[in-house]
C-alpha atoms as a PDB file:
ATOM      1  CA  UNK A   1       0.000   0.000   0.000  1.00  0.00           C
ATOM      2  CA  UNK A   2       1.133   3.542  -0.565  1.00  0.00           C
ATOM      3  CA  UNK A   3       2.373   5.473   2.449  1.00  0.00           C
ATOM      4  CA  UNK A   4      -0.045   8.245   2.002  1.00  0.00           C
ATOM      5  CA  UNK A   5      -3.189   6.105   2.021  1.00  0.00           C
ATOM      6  CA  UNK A   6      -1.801   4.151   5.344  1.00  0.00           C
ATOM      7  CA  UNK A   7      -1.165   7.857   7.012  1.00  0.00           C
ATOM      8  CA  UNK A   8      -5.083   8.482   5.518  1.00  0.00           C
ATOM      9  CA  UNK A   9      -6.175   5.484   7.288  1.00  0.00           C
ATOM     10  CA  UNK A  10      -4.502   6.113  10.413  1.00  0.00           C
ATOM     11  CA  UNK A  11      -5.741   9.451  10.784  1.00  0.00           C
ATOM     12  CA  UNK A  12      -9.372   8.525   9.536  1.00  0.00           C
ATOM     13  CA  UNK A  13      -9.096   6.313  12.651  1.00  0.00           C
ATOM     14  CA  UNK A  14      -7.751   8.770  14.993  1.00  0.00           C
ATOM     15  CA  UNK A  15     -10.523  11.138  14.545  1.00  0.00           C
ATOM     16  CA  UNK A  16     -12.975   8.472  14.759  1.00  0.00           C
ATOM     17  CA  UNK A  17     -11.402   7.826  18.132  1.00  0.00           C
ATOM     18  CA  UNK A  18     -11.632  11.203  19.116  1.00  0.00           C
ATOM     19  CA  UNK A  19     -15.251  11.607  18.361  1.00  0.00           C
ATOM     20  CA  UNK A  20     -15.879   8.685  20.037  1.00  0.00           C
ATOM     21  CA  UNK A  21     -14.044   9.159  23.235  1.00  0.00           C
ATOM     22  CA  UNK A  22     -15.121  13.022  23.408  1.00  0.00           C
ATOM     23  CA  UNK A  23     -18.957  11.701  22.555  1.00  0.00           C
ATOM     24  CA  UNK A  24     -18.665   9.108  25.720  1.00  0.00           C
ATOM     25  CA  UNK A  25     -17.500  11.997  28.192  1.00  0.00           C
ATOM     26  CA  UNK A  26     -20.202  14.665  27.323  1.00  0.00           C
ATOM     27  CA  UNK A  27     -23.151  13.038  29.476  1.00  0.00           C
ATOM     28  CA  UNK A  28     -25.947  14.860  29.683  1.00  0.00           C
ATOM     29  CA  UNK A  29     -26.345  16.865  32.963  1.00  0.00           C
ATOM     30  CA  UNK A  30     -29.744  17.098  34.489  1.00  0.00           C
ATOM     31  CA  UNK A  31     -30.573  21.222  34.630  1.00  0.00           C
ATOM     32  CA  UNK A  32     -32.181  22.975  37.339  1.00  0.00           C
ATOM     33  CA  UNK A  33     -36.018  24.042  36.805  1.00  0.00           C
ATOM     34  CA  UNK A  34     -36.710  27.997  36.422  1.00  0.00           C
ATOM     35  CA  UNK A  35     -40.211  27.578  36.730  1.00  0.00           C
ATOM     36  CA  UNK A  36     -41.913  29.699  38.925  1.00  0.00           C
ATOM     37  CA  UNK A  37     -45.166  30.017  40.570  1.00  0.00           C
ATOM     38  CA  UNK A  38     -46.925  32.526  37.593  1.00  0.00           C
ATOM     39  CA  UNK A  39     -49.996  32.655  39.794  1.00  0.00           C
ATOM     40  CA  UNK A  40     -48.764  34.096  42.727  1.00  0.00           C
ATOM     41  CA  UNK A  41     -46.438  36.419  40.654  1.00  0.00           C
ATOM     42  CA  UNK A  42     -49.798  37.340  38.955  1.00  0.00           C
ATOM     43  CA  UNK A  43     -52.020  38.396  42.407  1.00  0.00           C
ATOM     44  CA  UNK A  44     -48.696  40.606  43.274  1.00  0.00           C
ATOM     45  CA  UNK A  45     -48.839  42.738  40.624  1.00  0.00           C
END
């Protein structure tokens, strides 16, 4: 095989790598609620 297609392959497999490794450390981080009460904002006003 050609040396440039080997380097290709190698750094096709790399990135996939990357993507998957950066994918599998990004878990999804439960948010805080900003609801409020609109009612008793409401009868303030």
């Amino acid at each position: 095989m050609p040396r440039g297609l080997i380097f290709l392959v190698i750094l096709i497999l790399i990135l996939i790598g990357g993507i998957f490794l950066l994918s599998k450390s990004a878990d999804e981080v439960p948010v805080k609620s900003i609801e409020t009460d609109v009612s008793s904002n409401a009868a303030a006003n």
